[in-house]
PDB file of N, CA and C in Angstrom:
ATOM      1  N   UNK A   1     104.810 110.980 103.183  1.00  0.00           N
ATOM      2  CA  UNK A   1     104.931 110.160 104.371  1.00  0.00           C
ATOM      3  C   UNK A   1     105.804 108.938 104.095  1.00  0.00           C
ATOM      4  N   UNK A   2     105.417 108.231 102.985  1.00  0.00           N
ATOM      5  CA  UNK A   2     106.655 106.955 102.664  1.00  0.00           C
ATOM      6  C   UNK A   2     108.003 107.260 102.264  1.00  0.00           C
ATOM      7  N   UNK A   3     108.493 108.666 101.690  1.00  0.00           N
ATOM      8  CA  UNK A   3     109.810 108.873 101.932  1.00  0.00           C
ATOM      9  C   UNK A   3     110.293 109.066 103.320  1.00  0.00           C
ATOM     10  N   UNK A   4     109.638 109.826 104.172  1.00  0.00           N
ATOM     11  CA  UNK A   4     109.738 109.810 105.588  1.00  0.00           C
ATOM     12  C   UNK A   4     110.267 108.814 106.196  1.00  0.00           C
ATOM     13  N   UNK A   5     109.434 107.163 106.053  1.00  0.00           N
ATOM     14  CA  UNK A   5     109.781 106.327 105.974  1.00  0.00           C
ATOM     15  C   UNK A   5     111.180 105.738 105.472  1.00  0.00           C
ATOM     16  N   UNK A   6     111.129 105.650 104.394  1.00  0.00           N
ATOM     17  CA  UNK A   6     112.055 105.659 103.369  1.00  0.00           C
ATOM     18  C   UNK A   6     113.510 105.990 104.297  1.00  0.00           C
ATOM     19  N   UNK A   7     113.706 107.347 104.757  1.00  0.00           N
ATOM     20  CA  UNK A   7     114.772 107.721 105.009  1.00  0.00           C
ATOM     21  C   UNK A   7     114.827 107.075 106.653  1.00  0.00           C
ATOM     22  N   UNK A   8     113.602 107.536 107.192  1.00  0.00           N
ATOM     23  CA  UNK A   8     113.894 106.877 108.677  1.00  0.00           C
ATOM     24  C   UNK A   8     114.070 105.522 109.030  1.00  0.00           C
ATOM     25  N   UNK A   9     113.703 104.207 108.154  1.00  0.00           N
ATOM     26  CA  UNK A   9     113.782 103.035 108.475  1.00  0.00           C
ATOM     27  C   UNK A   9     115.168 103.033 107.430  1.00  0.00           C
ATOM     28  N   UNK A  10     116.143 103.454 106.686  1.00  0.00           N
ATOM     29  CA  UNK A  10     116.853 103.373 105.495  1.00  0.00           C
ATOM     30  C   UNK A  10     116.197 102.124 104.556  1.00  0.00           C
ATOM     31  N   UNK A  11     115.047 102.437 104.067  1.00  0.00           N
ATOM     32  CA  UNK A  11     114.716 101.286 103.381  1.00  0.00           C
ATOM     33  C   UNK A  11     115.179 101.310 101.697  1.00  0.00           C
ATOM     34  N   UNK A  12     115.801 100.539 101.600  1.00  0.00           N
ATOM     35  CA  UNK A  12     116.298 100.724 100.214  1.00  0.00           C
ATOM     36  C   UNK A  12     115.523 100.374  98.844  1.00  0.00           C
ATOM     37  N   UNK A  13     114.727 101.261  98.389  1.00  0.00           N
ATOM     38  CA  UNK A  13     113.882 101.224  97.729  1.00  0.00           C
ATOM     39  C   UNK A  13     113.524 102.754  97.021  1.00  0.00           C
ATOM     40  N   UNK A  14     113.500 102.826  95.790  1.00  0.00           N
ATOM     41  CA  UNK A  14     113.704 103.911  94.691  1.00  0.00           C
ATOM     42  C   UNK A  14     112.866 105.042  95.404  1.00  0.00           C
ATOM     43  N   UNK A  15     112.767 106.172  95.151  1.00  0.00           N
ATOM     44  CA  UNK A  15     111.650 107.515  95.360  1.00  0.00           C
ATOM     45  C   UNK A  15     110.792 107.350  94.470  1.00  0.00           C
ATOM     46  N   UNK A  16     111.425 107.316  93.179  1.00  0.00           N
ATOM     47  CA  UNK A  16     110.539 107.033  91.903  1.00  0.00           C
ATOM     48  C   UNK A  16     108.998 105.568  91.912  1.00  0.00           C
ATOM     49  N   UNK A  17     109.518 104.645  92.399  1.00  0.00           N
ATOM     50  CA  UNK A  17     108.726 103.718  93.081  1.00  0.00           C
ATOM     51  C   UNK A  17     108.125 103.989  94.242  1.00  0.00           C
ATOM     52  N   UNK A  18     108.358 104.325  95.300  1.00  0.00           N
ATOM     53  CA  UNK A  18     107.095 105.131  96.184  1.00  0.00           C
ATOM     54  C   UNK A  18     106.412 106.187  95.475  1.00  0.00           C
ATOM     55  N   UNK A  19     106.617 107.042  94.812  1.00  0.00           N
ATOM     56  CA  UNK A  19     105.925 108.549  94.087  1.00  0.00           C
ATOM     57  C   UNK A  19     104.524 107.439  93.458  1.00  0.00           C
ATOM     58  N   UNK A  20     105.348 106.703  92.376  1.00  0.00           N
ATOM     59  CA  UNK A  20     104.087 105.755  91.528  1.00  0.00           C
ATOM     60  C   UNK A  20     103.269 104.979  92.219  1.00  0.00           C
ATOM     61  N   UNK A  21     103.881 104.560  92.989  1.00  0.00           N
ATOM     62  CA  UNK A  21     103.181 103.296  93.941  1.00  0.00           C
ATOM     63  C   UNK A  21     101.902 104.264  94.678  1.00  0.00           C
ATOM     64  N   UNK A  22     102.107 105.250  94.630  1.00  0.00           N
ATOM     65  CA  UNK A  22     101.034 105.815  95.709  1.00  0.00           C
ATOM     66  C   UNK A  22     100.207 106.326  94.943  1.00  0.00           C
ATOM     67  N   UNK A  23     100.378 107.088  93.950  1.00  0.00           N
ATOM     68  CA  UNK A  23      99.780 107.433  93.103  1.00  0.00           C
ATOM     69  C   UNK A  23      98.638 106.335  93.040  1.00  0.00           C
ATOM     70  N   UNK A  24      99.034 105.308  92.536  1.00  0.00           N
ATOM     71  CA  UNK A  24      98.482 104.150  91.788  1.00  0.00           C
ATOM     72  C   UNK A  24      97.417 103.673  93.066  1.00  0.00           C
ATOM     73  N   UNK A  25      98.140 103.813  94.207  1.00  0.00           N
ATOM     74  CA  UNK A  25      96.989 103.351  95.585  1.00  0.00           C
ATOM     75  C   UNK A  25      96.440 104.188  95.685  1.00  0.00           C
ATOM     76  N   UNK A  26      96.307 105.529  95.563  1.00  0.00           N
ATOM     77  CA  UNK A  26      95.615 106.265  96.034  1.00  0.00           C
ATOM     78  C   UNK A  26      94.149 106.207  94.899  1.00  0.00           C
ATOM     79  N   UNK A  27      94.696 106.156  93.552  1.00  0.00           N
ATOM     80  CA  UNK A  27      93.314 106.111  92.541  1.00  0.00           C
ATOM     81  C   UNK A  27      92.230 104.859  93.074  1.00  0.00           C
ATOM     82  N   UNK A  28      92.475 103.812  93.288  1.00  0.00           N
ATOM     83  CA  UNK A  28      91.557 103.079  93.730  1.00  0.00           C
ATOM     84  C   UNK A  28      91.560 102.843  95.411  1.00  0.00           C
ATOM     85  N   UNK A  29      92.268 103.084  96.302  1.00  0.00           N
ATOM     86  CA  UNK A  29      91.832 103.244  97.654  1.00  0.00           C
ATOM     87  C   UNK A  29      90.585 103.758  97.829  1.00  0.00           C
ATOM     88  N   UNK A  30      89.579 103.000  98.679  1.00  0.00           N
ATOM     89  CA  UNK A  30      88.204 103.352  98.922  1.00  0.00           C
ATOM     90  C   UNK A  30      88.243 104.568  99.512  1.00  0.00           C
ATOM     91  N   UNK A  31      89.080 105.266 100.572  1.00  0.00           N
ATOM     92  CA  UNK A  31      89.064 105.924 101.683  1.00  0.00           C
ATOM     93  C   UNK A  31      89.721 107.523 100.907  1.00  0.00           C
ATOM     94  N   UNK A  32      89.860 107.292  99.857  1.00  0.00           N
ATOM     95  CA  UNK A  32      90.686 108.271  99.154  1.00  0.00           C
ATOM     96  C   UNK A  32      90.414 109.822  99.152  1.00  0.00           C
ATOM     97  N   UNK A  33      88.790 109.642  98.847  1.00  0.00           N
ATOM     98  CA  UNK A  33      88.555 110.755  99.092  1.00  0.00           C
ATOM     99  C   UNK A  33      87.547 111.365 100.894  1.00  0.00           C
ATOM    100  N   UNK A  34      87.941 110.334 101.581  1.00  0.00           N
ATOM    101  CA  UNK A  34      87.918 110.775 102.766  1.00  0.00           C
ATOM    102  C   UNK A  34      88.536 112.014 103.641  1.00  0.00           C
ATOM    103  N   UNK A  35      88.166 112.171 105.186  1.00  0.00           N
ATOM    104  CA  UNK A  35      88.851 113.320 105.610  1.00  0.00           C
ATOM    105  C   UNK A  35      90.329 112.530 106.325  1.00  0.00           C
ATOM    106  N   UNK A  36      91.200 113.189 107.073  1.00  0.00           N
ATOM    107  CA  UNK A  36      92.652 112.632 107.014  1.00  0.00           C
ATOM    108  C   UNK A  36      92.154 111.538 108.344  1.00  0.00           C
ATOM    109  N   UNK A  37      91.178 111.316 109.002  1.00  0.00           N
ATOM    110  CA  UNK A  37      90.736 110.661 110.221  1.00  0.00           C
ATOM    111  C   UNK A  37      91.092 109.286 109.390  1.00  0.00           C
ATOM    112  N   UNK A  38      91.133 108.963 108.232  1.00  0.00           N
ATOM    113  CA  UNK A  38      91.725 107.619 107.620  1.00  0.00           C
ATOM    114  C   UNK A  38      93.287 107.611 107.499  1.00  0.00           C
ATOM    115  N   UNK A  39      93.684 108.488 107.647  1.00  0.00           N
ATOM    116  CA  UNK A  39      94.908 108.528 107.277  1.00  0.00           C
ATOM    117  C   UNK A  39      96.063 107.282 107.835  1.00  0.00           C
ATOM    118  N   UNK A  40      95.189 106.700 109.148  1.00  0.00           N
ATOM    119  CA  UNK A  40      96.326 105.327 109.539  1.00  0.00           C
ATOM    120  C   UNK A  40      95.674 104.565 109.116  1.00  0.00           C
ATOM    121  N   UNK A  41      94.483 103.821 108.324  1.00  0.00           N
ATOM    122  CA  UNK A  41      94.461 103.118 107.621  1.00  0.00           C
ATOM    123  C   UNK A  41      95.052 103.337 106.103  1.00  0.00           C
ATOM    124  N   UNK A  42      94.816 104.282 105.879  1.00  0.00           N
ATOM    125  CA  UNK A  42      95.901 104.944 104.766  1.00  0.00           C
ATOM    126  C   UNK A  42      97.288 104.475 104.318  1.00  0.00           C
ATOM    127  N   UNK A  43      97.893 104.219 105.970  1.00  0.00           N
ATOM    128  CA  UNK A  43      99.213 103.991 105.437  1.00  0.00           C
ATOM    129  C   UNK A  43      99.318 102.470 105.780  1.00  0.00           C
ATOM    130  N   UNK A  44      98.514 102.190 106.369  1.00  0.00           N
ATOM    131  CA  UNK A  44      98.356 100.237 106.611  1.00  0.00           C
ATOM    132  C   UNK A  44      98.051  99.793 105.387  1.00  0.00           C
ATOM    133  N   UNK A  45      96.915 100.219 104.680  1.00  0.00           N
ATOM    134  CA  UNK A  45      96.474  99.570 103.593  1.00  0.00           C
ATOM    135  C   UNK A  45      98.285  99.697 102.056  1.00  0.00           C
ATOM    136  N   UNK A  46      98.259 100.992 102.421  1.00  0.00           N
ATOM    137  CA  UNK A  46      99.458 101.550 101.370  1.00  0.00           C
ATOM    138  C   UNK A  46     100.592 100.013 101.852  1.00  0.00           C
ATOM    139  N   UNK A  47     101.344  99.532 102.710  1.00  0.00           N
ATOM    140  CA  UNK A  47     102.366  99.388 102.769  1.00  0.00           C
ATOM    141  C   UNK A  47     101.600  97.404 102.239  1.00  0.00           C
ATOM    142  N   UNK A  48     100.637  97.327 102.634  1.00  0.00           N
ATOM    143  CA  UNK A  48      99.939  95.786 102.502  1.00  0.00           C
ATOM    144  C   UNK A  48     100.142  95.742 100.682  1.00  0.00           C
ATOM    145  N   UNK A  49      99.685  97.079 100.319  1.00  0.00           N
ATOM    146  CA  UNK A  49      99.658  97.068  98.723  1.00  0.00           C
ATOM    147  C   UNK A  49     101.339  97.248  98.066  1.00  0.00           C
ATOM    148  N   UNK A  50     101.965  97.575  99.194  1.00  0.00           N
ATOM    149  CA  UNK A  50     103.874  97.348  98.519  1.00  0.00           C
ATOM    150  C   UNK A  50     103.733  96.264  98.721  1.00  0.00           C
ATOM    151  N   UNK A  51     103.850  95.275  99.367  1.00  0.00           N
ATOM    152  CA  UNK A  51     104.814  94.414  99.854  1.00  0.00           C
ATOM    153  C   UNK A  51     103.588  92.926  98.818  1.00  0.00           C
ATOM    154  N   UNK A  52     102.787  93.354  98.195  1.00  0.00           N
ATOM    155  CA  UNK A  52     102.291  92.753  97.243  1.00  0.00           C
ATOM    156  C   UNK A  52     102.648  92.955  95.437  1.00  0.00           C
ATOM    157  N   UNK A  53     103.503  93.593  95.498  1.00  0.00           N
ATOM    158  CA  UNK A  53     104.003  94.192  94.740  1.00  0.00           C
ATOM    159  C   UNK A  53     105.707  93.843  94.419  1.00  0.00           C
ATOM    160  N   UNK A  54     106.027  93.248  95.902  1.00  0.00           N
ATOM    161  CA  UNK A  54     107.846  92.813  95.346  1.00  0.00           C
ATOM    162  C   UNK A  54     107.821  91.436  94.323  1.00  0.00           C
ATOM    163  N   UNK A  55     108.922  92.303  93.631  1.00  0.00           N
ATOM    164  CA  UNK A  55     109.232  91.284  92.213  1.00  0.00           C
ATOM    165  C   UNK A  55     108.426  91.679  90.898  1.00  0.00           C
ATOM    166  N   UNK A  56     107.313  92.275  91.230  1.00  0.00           N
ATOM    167  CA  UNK A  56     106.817  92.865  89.964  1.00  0.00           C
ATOM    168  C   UNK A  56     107.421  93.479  89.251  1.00  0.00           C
ATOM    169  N   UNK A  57     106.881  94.268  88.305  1.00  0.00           N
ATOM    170  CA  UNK A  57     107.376  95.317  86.820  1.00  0.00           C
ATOM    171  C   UNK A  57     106.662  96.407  87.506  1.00  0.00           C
ATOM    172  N   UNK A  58     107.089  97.310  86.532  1.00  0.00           N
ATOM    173  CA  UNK A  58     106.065  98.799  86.431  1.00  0.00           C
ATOM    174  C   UNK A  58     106.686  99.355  85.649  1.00  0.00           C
ATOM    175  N   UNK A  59     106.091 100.133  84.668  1.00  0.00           N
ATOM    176  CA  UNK A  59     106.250 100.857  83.629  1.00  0.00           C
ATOM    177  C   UNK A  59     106.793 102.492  84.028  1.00  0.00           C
ATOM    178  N   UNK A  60     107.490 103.267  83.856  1.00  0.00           N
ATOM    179  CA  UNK A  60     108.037 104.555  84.076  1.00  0.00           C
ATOM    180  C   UNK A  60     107.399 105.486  82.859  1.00  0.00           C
ATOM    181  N   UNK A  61     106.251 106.211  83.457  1.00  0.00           N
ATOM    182  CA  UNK A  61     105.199 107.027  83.080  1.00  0.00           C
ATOM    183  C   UNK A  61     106.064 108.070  81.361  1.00  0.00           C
ATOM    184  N   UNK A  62     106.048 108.226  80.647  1.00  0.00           N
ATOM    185  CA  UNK A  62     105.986 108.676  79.310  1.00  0.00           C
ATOM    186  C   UNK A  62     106.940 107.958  78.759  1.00  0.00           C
ATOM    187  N   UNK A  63     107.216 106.763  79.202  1.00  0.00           N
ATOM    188  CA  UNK A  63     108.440 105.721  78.347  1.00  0.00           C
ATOM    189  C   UNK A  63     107.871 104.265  78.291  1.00  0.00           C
ATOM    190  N   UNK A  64     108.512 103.925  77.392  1.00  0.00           N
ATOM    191  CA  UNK A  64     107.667 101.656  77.377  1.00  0.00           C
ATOM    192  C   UNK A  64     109.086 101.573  78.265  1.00  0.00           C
ATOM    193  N   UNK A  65     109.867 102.130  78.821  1.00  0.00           N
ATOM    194  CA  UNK A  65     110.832 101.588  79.645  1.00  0.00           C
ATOM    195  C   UNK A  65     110.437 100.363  81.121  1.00  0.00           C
ATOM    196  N   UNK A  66     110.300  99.706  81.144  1.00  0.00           N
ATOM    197  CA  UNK A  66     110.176  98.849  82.522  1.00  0.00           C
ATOM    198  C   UNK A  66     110.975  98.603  83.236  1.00  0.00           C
ATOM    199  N   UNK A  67     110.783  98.573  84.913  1.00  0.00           N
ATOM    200  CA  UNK A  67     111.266  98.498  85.765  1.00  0.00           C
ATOM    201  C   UNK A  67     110.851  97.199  86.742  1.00  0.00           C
ATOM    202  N   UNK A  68     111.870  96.343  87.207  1.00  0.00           N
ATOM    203  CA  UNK A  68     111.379  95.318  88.476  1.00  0.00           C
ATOM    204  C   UNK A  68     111.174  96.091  89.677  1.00  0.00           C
ATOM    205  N   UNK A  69     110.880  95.984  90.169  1.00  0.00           N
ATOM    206  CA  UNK A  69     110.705  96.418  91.921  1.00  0.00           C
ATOM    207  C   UNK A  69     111.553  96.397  92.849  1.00  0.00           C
ATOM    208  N   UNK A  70     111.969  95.015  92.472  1.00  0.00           N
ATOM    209  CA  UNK A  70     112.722  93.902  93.339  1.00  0.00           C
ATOM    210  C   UNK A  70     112.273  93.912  94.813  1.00  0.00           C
ATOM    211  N   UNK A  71     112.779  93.641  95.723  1.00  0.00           N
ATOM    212  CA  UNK A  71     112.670  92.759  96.769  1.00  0.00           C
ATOM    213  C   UNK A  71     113.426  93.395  98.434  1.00  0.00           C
ATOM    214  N   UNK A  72     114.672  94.211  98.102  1.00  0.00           N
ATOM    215  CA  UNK A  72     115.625  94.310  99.258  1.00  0.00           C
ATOM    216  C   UNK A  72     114.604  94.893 100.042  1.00  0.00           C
ATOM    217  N   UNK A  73     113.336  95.557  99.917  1.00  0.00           N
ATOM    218  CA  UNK A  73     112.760  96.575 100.547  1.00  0.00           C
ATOM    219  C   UNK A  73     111.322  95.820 101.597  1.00  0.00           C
ATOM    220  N   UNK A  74     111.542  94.385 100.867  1.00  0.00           N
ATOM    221  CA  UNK A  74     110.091  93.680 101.259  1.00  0.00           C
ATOM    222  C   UNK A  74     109.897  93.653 102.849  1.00  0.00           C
ATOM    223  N   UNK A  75     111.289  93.017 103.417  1.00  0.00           N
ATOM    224  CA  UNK A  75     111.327  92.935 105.231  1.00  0.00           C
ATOM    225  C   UNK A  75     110.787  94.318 105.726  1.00  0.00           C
ATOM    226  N   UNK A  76     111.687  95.069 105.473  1.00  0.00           N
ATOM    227  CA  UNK A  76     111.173  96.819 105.977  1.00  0.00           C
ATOM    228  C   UNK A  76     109.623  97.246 105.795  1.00  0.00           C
ATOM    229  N   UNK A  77     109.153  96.579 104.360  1.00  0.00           N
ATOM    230  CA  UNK A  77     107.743  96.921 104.640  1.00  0.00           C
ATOM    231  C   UNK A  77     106.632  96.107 105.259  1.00  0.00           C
ATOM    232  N   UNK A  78     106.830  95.123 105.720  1.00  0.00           N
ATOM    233  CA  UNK A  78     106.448  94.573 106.237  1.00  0.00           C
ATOM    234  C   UNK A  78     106.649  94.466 107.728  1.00  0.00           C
ATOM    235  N   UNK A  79     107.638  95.012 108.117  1.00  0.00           N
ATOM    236  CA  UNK A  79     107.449  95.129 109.323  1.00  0.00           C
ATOM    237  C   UNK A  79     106.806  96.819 109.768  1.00  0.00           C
ATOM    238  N   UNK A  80     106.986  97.126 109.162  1.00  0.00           N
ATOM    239  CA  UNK A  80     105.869  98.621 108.884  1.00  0.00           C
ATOM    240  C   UNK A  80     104.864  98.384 108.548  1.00  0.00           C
ATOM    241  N   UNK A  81     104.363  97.476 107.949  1.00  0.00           N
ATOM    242  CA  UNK A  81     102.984  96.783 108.005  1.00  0.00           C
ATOM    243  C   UNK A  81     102.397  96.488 109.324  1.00  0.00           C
ATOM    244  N   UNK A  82     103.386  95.507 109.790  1.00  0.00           N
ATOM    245  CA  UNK A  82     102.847  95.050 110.944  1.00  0.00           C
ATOM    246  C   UNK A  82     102.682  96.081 112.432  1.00  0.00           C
ATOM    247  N   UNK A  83     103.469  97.385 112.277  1.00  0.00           N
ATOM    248  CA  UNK A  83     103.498  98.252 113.331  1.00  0.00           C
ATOM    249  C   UNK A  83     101.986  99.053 113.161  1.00  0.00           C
ATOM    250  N   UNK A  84     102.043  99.445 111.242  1.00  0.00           N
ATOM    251  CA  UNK A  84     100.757 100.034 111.366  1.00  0.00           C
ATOM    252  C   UNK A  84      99.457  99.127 111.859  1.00  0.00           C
ATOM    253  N   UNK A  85      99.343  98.481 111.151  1.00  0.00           N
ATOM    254  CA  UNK A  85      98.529  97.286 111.995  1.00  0.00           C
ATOM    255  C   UNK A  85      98.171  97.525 113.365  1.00  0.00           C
ATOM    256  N   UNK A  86      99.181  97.126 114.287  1.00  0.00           N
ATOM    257  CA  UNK A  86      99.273  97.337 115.837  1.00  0.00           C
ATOM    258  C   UNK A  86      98.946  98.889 116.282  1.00  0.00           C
ATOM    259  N   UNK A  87      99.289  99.967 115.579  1.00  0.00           N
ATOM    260  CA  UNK A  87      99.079 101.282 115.659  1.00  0.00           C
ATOM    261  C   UNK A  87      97.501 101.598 115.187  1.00  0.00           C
ATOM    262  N   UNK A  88      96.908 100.881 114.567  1.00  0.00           N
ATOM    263  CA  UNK A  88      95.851 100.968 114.130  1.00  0.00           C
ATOM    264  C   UNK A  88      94.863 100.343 115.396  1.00  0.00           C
ATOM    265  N   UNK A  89      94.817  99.328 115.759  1.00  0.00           N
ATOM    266  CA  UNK A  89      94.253  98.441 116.540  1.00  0.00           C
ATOM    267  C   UNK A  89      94.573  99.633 118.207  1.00  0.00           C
ATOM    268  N   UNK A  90      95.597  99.817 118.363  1.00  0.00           N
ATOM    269  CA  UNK A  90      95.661 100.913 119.595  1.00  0.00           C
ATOM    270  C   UNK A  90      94.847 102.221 119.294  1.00  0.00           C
ATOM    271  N   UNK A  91      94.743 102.601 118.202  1.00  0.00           N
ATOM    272  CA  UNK A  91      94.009 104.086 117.875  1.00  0.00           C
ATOM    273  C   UNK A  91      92.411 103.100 118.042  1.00  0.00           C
ATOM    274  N   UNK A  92      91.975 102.471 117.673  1.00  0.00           N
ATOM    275  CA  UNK A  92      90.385 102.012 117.800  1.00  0.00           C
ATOM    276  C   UNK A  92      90.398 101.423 119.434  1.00  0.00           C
ATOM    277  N   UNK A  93      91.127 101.270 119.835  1.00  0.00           N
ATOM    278  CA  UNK A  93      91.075 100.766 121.766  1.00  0.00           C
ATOM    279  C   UNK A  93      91.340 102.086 122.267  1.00  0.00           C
ATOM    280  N   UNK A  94      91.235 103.279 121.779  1.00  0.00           N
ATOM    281  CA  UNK A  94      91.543 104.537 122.494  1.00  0.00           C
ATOM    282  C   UNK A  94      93.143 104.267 122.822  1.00  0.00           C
ATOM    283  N   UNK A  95      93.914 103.768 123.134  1.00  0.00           N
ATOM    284  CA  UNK A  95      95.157 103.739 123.449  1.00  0.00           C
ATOM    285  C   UNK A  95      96.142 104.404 122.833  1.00  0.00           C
ATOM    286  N   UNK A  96      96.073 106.184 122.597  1.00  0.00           N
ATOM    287  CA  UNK A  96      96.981 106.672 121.685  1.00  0.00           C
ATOM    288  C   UNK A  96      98.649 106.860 121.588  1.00  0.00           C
ATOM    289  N   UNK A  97      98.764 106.739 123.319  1.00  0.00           N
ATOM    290  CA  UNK A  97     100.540 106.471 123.671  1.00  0.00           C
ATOM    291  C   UNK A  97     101.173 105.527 122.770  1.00  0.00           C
ATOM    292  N   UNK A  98     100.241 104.122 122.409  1.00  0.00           N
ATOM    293  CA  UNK A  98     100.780 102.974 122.092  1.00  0.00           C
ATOM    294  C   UNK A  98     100.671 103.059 120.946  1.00  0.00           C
ATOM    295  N   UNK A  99      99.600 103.460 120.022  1.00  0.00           N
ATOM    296  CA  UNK A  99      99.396 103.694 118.634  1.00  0.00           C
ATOM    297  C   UNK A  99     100.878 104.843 118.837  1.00  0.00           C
ATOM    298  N   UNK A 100     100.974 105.654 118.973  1.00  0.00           N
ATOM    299  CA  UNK A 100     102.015 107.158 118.974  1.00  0.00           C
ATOM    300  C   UNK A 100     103.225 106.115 118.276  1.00  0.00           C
ATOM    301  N   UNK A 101     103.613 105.422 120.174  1.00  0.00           N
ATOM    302  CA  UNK A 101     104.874 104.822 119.558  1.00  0.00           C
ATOM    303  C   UNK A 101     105.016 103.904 118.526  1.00  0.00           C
ATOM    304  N   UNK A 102     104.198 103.328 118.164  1.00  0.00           N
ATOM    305  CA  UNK A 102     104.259 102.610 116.824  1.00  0.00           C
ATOM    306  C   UNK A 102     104.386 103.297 115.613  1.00  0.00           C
ATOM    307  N   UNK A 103     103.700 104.319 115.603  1.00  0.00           N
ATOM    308  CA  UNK A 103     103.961 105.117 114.344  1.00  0.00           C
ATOM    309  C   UNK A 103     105.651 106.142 114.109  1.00  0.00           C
ATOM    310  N   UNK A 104     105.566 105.645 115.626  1.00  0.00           N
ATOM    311  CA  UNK A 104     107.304 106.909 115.905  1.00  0.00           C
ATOM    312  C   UNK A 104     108.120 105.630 115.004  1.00  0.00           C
ATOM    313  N   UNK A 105     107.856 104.358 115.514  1.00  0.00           N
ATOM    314  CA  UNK A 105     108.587 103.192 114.704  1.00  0.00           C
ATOM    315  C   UNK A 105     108.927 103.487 113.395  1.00  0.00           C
ATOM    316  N   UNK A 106     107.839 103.324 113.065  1.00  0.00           N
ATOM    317  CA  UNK A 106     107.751 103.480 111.195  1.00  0.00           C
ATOM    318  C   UNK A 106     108.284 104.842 110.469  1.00  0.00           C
ATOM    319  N   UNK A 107     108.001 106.149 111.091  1.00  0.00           N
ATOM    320  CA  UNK A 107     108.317 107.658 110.644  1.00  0.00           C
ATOM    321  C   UNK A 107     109.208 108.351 111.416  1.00  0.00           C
ATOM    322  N   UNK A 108     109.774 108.162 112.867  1.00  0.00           N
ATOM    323  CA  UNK A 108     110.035 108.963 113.501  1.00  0.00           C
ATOM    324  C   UNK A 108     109.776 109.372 114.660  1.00  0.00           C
ATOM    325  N   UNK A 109     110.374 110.367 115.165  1.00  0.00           N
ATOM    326  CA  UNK A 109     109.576 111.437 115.781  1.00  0.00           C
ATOM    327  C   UNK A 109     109.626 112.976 115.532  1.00  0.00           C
ATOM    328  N   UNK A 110     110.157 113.507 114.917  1.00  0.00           N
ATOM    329  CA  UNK A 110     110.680 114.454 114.659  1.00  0.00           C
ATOM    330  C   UNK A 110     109.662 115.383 113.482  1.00  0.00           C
ATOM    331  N   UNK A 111     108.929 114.409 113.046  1.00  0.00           N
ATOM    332  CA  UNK A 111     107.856 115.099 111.956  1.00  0.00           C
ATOM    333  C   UNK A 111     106.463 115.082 112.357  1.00  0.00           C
ATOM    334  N   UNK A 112     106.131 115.938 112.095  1.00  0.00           N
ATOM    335  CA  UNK A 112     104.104 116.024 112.122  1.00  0.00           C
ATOM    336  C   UNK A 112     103.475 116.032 110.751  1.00  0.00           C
ATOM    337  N   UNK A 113     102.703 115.426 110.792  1.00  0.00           N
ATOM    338  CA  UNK A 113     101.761 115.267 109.591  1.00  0.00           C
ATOM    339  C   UNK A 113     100.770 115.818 109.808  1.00  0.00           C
TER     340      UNK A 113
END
């Protein structure tokens, strides 16, 4: 779903860094082993946990090689923050048109999950 992203907002930010990044949210996300009915808090919580994350390091899995994060990607996720957010808050008011288009914001329309 965050390459989805990735390509539909052009957010400039590695594959290799979303692959890990999720990984890494998904081991301690409470909701993890839930059914997919979490799945838009899923990606609210996911993008709150990038955009806490610009400027950091991270290590590239069977190497001491390190990597910065950097930053160009922070606006984009954050305003994908803020849609899921709003998309979230419309899915709990029953309002699914409005949640819909918010999520068309962030992914598209063209894909189903």
């Amino acid at each position: 779903m965050m390459k989805v992203w990735q390509t539909h907002c052009s957010v400039p930010i590695k594959s290799l860094v979303l692959e890990l990044r999720s990984v890494e949210f998904l081991k301690s996300w409470e909701h993890a082993q839930s059914s997919t009915t979490y799945y838009d808090w899923m990606v609210r919580d996911f993008f709150a946990e990038l955009i806490k994350k610009a400027n950091s390091w991270h290590t590239i899995p069977g190497t001491s090689e390190k990597k910065q994060y950097g930053d160009t990607w922070l606006s984009k996720a954050q305003s994908a923050h803020g849609r899921a957010i709003k998309a979230c808050e419309y899915e709990l008011a029953g309002k699914q048109l409005s949640a819909a288009t918010e999520w068309r914001k962030i992914f598209g329309g063209q894909y189903e999950f």
